[in-house]
C-alpha atoms as a PDB file:
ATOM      1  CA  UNK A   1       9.103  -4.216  23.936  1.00  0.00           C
ATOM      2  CA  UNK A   2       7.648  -3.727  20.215  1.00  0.00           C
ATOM      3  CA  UNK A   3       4.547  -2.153  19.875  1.00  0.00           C
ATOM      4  CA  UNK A   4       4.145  -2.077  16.293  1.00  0.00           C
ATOM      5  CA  UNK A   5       5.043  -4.867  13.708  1.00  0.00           C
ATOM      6  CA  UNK A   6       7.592  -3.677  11.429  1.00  0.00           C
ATOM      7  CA  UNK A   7       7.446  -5.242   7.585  1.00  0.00           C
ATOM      8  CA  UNK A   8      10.612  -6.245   6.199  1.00  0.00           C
ATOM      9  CA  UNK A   9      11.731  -6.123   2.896  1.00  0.00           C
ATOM     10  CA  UNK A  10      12.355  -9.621   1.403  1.00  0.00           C
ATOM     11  CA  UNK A  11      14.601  -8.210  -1.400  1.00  0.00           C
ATOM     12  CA  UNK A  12      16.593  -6.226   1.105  1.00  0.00           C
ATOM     13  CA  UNK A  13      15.660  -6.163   4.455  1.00  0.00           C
ATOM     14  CA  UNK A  14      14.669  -2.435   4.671  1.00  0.00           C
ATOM     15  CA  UNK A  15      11.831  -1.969   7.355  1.00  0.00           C
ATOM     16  CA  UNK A  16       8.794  -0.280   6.932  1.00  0.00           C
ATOM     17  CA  UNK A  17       5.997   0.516   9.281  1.00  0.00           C
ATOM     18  CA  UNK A  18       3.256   0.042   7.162  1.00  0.00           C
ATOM     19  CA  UNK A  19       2.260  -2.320   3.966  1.00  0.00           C
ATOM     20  CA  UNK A  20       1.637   0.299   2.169  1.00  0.00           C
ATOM     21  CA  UNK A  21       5.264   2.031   2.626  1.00  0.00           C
ATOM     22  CA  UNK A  22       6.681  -1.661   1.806  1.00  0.00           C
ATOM     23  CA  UNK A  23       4.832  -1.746  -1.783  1.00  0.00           C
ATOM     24  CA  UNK A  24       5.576   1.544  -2.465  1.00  0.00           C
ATOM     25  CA  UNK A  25       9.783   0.940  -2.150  1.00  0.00           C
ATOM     26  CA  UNK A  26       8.689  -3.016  -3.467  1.00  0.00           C
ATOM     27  CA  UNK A  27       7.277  -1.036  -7.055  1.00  0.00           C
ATOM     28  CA  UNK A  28       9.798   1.797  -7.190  1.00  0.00           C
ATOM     29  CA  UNK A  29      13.053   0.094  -5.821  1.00  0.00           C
ATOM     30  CA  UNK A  30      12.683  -3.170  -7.133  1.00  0.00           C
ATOM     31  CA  UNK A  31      10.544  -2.489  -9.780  1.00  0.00           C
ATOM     32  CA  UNK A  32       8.386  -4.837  -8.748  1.00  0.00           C
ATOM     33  CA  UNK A  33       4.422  -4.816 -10.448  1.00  0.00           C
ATOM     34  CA  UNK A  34       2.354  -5.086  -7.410  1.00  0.00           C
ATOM     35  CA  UNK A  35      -1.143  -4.752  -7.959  1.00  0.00           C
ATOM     36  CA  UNK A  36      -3.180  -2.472  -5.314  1.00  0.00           C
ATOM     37  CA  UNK A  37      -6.612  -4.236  -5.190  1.00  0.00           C
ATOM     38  CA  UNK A  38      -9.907  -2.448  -3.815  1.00  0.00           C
ATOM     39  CA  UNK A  39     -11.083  -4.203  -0.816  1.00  0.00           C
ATOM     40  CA  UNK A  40     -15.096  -3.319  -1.792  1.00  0.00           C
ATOM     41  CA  UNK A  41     -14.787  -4.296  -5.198  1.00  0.00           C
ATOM     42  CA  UNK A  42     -12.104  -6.073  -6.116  1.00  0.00           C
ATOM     43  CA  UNK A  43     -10.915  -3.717  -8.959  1.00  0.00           C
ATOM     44  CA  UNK A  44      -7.469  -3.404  -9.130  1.00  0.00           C
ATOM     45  CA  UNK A  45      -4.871  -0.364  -9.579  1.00  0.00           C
ATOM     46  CA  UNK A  46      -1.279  -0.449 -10.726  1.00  0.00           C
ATOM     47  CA  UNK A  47       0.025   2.251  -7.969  1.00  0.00           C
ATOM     48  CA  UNK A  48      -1.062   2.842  -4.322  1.00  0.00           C
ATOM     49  CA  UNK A  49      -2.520   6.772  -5.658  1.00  0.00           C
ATOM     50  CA  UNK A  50      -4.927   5.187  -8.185  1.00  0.00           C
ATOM     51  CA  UNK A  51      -6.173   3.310  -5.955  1.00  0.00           C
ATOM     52  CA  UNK A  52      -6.858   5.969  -3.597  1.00  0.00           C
ATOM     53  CA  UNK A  53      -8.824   8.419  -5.661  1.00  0.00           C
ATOM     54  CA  UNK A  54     -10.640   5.250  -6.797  1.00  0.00           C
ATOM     55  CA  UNK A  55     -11.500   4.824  -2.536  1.00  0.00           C
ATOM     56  CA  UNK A  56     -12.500   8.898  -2.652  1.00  0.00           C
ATOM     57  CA  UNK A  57     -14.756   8.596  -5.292  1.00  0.00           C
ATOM     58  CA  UNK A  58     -16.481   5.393  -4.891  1.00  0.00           C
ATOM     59  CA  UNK A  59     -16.590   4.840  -1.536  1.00  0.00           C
ATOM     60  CA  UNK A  60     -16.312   7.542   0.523  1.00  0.00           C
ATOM     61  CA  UNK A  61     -12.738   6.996   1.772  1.00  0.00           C
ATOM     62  CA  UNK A  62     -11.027   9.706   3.961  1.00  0.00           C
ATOM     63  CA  UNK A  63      -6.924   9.294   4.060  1.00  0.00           C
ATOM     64  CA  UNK A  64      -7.399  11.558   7.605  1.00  0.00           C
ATOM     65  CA  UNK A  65      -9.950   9.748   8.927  1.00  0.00           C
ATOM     66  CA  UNK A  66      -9.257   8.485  12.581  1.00  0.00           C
END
């Protein structure tokens, strides 16, 4: 039995267990442009580590937080 839901690479089937691990290889293997957009505000980022500094400083965002 499957706990967690795996996301597949359309491009090449590679499977990832999170969306963000699937943009990341999406933007560097692919070279896809995949825009990371700010749930809060709608701003958006051109790479997953913009976007998360953005989350630090704006809105309090914790990567550890559980």
């Amino acid at each position: 039995m499957r706990l967690f839901k795996k996301e597949t690479c359309v491009e090449c089937g590679k499977s990832f267990k999170t969306v963000e691990e699937i943009m990341q290889h999406a933007q560097i293997i692919h070279g896809k442009d995949i825009p990371y957009n700010c749930a809060k505000c709608q701003k958006s980022f051109s790479n997953m580590q913009d976007m998360r500094t953005h989350l630090q400083q704006f809105h309090s965002y914790k990567k550890d937080r559980p």
